[in-house]
Protein backbone atom coordinates (compact mmCIF):
# COMPACT_ATOMS: atom_id res chain seq x y z
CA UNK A 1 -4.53 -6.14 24.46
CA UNK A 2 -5.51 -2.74 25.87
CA UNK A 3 -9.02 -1.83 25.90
CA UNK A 4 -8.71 1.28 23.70
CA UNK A 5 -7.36 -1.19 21.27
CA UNK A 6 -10.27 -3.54 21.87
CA UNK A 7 -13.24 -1.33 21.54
CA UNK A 8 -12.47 -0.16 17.69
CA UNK A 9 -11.91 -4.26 17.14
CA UNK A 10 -14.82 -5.34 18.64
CA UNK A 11 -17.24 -2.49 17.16
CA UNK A 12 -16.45 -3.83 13.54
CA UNK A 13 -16.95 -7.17 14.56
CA UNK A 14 -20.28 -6.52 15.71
CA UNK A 15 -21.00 -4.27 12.12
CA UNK A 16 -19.92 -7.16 10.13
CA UNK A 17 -22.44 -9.67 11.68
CA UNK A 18 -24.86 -7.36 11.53
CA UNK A 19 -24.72 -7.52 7.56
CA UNK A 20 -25.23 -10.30 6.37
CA UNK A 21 -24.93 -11.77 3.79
CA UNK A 22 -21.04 -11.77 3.12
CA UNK A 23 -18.29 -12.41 0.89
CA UNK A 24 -15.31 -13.61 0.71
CA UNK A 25 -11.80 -11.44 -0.61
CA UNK A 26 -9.08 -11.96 -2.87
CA UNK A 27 -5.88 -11.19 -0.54
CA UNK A 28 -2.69 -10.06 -2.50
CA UNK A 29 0.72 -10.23 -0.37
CA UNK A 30 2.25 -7.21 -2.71
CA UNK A 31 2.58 -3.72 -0.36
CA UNK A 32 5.46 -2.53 -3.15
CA UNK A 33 5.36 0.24 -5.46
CA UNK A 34 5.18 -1.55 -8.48
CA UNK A 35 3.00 -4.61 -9.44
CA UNK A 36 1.73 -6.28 -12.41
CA UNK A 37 -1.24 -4.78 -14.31
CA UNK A 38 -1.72 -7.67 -16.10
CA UNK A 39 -4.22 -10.73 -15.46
CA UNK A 40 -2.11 -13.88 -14.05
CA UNK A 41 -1.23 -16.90 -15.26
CA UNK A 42 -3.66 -19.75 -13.85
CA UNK A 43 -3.64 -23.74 -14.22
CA UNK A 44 -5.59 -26.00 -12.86
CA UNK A 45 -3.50 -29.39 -11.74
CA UNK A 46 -6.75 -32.18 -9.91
CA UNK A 47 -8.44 -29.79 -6.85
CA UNK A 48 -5.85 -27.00 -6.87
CA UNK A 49 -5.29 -24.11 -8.81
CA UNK A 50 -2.27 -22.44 -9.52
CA UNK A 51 -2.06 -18.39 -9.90
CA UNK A 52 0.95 -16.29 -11.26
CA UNK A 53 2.20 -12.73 -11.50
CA UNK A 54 5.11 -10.51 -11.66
CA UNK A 55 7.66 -8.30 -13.73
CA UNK A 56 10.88 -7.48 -14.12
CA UNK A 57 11.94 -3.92 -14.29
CA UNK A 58 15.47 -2.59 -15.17
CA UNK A 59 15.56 1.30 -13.85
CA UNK A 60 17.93 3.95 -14.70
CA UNK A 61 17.92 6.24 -11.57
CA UNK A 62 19.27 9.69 -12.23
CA UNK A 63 20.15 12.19 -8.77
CA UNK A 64 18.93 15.45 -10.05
CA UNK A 65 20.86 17.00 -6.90
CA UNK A 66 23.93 15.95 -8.48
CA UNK A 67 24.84 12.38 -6.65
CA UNK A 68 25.26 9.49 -8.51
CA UNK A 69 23.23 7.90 -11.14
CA UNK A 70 22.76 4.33 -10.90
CA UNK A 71 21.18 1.25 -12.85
CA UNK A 72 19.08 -1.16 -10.84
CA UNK A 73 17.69 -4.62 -11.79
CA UNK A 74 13.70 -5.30 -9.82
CA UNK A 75 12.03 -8.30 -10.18
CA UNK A 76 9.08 -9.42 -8.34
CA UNK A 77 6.20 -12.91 -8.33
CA UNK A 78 3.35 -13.44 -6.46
CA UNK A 79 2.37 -17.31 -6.46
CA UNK A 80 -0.88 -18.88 -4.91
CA UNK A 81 -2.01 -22.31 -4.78
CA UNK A 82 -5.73 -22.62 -3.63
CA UNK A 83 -8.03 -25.42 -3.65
CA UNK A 84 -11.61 -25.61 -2.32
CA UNK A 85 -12.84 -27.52 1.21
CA UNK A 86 -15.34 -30.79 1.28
CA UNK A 87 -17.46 -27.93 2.97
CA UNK A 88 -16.81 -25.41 0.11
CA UNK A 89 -14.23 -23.43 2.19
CA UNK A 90 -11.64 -21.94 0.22
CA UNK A 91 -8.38 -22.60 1.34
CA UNK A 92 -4.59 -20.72 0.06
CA UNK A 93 -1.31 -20.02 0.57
CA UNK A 94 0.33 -16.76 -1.13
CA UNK A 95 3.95 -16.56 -1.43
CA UNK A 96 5.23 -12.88 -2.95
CA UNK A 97 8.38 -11.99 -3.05
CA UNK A 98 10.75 -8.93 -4.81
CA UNK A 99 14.66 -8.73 -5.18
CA UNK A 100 16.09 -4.78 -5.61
CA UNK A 101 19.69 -4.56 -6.46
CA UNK A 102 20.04 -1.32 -4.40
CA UNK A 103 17.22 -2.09 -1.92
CA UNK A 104 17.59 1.14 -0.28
CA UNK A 105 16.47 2.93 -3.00
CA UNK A 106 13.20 0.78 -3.37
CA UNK A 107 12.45 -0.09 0.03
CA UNK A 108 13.00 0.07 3.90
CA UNK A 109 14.52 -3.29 3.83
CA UNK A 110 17.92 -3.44 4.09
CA UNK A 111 17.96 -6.69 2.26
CA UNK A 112 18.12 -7.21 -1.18
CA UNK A 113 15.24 -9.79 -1.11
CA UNK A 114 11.77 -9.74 0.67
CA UNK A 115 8.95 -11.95 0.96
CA UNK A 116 5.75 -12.29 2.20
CA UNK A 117 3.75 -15.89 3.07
CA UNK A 118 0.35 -16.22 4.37
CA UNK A 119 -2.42 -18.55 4.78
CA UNK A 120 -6.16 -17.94 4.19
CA UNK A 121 -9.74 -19.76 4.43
CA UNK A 122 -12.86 -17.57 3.30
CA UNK A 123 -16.27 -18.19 2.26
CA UNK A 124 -19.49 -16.33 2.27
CA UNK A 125 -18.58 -15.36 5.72
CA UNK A 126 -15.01 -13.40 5.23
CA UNK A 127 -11.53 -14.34 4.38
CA UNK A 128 -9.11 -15.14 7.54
CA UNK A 129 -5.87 -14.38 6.60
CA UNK A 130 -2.39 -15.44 9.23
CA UNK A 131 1.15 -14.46 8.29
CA UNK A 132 2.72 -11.63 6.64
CA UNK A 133 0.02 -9.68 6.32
CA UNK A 134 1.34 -5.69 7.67
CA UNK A 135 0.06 -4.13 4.48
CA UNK A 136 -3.37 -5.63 3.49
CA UNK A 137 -5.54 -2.68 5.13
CA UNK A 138 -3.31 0.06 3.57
CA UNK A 139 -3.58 -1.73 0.14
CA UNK A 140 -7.12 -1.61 0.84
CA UNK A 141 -7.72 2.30 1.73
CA UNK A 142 -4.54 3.72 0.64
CA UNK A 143 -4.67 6.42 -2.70
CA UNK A 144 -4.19 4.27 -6.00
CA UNK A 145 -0.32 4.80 -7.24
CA UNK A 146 0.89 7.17 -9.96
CA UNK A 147 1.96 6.14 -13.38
CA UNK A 148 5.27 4.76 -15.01
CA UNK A 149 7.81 5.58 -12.14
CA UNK A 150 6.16 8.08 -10.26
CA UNK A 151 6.20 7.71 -6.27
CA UNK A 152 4.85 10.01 -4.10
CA UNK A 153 7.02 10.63 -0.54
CA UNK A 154 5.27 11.00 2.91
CA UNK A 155 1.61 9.62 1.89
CA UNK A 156 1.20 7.15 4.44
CA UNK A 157 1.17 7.56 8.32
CA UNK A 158 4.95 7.21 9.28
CA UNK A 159 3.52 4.28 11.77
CA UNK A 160 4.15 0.78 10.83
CA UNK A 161 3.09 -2.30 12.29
CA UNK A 162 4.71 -5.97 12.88
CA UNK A 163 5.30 -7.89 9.67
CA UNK A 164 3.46 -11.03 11.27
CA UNK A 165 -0.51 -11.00 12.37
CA UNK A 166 -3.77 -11.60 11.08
CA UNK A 167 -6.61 -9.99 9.32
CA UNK A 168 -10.05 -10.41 8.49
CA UNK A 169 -11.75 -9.36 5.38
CA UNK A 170 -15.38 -9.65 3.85
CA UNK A 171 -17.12 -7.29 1.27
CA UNK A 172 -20.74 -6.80 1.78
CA UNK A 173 -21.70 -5.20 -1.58
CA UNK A 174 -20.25 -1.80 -2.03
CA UNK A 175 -18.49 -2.43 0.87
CA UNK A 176 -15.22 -3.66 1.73
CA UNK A 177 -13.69 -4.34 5.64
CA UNK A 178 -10.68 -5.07 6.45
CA UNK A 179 -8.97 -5.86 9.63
CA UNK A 180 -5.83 -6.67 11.18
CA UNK A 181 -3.83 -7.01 14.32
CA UNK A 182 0.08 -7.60 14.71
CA UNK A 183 2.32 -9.81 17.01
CA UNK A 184 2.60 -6.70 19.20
CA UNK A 185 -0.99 -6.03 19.60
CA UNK A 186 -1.15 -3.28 16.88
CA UNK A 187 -4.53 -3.12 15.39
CA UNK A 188 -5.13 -1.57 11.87
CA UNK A 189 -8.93 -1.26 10.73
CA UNK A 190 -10.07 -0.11 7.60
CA UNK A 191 -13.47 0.35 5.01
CA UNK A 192 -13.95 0.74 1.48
CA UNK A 193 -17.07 2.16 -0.21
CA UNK A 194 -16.78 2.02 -4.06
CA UNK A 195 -19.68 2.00 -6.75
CA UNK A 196 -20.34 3.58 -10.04
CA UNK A 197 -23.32 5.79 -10.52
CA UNK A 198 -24.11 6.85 -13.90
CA UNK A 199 -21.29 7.80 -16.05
CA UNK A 200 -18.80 7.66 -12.76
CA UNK A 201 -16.95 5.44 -10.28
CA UNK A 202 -16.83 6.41 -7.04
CA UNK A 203 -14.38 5.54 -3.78
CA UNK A 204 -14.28 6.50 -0.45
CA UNK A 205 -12.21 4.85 2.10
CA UNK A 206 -11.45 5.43 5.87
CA UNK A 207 -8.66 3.74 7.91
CA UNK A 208 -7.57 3.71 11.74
CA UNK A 209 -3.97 2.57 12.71
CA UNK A 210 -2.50 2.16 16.19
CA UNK A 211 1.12 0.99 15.63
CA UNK A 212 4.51 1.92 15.71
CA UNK A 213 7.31 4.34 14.14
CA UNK A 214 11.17 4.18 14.30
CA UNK A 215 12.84 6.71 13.16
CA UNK A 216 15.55 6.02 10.60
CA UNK A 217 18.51 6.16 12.62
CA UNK A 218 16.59 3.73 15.15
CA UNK A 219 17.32 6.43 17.45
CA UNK A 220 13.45 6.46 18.67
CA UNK A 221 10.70 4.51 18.85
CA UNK A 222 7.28 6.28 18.80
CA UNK A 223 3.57 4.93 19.55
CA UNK A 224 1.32 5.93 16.54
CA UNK A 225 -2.29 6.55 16.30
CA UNK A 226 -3.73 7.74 13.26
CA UNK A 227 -6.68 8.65 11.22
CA UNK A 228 -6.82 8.71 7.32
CA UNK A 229 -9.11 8.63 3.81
CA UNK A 230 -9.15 8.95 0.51
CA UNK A 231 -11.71 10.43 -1.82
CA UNK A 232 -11.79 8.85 -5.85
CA UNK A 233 -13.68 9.89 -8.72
CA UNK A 234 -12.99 7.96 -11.86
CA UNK A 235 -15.02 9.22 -14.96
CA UNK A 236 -13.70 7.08 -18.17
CA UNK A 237 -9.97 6.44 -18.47
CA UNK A 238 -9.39 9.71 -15.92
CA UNK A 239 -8.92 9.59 -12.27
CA UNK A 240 -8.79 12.04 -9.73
CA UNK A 241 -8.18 11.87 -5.91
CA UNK A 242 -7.71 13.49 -2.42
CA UNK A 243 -6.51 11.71 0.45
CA UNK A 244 -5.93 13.30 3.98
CA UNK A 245 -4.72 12.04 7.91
CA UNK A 246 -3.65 12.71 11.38
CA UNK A 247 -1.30 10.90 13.12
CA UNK A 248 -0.47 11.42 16.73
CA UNK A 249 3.12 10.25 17.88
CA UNK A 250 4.18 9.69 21.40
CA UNK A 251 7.10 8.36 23.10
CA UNK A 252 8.40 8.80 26.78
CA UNK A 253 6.95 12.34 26.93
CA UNK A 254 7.88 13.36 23.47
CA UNK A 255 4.84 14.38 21.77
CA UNK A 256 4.36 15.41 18.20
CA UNK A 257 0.86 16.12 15.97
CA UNK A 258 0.81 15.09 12.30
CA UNK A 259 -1.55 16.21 9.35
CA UNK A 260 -1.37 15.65 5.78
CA UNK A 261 -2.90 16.06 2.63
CA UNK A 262 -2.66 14.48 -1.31
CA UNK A 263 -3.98 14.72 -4.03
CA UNK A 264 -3.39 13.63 -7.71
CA UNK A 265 -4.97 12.61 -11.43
CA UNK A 266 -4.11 10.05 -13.28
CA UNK A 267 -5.07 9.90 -17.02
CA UNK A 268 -4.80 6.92 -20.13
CA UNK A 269 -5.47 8.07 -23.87
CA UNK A 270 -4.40 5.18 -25.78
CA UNK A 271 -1.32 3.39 -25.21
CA UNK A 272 -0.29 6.71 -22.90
CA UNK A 273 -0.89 7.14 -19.50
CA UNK A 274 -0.33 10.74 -17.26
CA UNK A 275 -0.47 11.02 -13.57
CA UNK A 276 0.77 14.01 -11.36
CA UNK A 277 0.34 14.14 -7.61
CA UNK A 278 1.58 16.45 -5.14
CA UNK A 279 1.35 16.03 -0.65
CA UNK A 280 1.84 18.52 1.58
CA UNK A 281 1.66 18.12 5.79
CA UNK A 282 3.00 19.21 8.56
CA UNK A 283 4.87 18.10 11.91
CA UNK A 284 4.06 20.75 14.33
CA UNK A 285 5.27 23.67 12.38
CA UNK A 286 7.96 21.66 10.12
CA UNK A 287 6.93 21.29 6.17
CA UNK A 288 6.90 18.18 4.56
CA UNK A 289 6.15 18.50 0.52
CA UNK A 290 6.74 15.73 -2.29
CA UNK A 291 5.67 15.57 -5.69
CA UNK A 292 5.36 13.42 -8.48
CA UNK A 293 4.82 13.27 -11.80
CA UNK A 294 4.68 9.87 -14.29
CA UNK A 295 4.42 8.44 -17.63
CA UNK A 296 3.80 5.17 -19.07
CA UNK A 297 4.04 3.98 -22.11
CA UNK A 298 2.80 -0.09 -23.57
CA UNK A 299 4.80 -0.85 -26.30
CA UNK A 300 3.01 -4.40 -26.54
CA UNK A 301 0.80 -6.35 -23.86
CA UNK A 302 2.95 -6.30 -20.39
CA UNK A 303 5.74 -4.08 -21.90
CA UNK A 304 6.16 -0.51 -21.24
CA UNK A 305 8.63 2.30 -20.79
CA UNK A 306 8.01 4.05 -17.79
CA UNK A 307 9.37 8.07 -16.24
CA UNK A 308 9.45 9.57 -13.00
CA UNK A 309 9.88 13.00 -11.42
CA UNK A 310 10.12 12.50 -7.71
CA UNK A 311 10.70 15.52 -5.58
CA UNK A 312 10.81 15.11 -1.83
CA UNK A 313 11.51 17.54 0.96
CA UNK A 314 10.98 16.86 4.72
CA UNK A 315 12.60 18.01 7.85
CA UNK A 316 11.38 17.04 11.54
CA UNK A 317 12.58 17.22 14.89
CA UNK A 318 11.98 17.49 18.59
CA UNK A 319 14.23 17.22 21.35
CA UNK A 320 17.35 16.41 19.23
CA UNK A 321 15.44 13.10 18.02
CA UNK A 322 14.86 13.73 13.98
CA UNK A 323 11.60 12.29 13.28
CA UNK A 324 11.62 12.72 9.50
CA UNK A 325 15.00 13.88 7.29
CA UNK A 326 14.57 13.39 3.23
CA UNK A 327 15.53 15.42 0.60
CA UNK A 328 16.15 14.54 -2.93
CA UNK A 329 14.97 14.80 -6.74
CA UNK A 330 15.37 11.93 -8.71
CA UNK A 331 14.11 10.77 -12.18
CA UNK A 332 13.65 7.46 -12.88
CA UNK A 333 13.60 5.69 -16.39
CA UNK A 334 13.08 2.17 -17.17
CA UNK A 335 11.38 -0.91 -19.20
CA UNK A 336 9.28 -3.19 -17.53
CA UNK A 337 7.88 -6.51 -18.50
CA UNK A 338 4.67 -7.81 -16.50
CA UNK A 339 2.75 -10.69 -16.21
């Protein structure tokens, strides 16, 4: 590992021991848009207990530039079995996984079915976590999603790192650190502040992410190194937040400087819930812009009908390499069930 990659590693290590005491954190193995809301199933079967979520979503996609409209079938589970040590070490495995008919509409993947397995042991000292683990910092810092189907382009640092690694995560009261490092030697570091004070919930997070970004066509590969946080007020069922970055990408003497900003509410009254969010950044002097707007609506516990507006427009190059190319508007409308 190279020692710029080592000195932000081994200055959290050092602020973690320095605060004790410490606590142990629930890892989730879902990085995908959508996830249950609901509380999961649990049994108990002797020493182990059994956890389970998911849904099942059925999505009418709709090209607003005039392509073609398509129905979709998502389903997703996250399963964990977890039992407790002789010296009161708590030991799991996690198993998510998530089948999209069309998976290029939902994901990166070009498989119709992804999964994620790890393996963690926390206790008052942390949580280690090993396996496929790419996305628990992000999940961690990252701005909470929109409502129903909205999904908000570009608001993420374009790097990415290895699915397989480990991570290490504790919360020391108000605060939550998170840690990880990739196959490759990618690190990603993160930290949570969140309390309520008086009428109001407050969260502030901060992330730093050395990885890697491909571009689309695989043409290019591209070290990453990037900055980011998000700023989160939530006063009763209303939430409002502003996240912002820098990401600087670099490959064989192609250089390119990336900045970004989001921001968005989100909103429940009743059975109804509102979000809009818009980003806006730049690569060099090339826009990038994406909006989104959502609705959900429960019809009974874990059922819903959900909307989205996406609008995304983003054009990048240098040298002949195209580091971003998206455009579209799409609307989204489907019922999901969740568990």
């Amino acid at each position: 590992m190279t020692v710029h990659k080592a000195v932000p590693l081994l200055c959290c290590a050092l602020l973690w021991v320095a605060v004790a005491p410490l606590q142990a954190q629930v890892v989730s193995l879902n990085y995908e848009r959508l996830s249950s809301l609901e509380d999961p199933l649990a049994m108990e079967f002797g020493d182990v207990t059994y956890v389970l979520n998911g849904l099942a979503d059925l999505p009418l996609l709709l090209d607003l530039d005039g392509g073609a409209d398509r129905i979709e079938a998502i389903g997703n589970l996250e399963f964990e079995a977890s039992t407790q040590l002789s010296n009161r070490w708590l030991a799991a495995v996690t198993y998510f996984g998530q089948y999209v008919s069309d998976s290029a509409a939902e994901t990166s993947s070009e498989e119709d079915y992804t999964d994620n397995l790890a393996l963690s042991v926390g206790s008052y000292w942390g949580t280690v976590v090993l396996g496929n683990v790419s996305g628990i910092v992000r999940e961690q810092t990252r701005r909470l999603r929109g409502a129903g189907n909205a999904s908000l382009a570009f608001d993420d640092t374009l790097g990415r790192l290895g699915d397989d690694g480990g991570g290490y995560l504790v919360r020391f009261g108000p605060w939550l650190f998170s840690s990880l490092i990739d196959d490759d030697d990618n690190v990603d570091l993160g930290v949570t502040y969140q309390r309520p004070t008086g009428t109001r919930d407050y969260r502030l997070t901060a992330r730093y992410t050395d990885s890697t970004y491909t571009t689309e066509d695989r043409s290019r590969s591209f070290d990453s190194t990037a900055f980011s946080g998000v700023a989160e007020v939530i006063f009763g069922s209303t939430r409002w937040d502003l996240g912002a970055g820098y990401e600087h990408l670099s490959s064989d003497g192609l250089k390119a400087d990336r900045w970004y900003a989001s921001a968005g509410g989100r909103i429940k009254a009743g059975v109804l819930s509102l979000s809009l969010e818009g980003h806006y950044g730049q690569i060099g002097s090339e826009d990038e812009v994406s909006a989104a707007f959502g609705i959900q609506y429960d019809l009974a516990r874990g059922l819903s009908v959900n909307l989205g507006l996406n609008h995304t427009d983003g054009t990048a190059e240098r040298d002949g390499t195209s580091i971003i190319r998206k455009r579209e508007n799409k609307a989204a409308l489907s019922m999901r069930y969740s568990f």
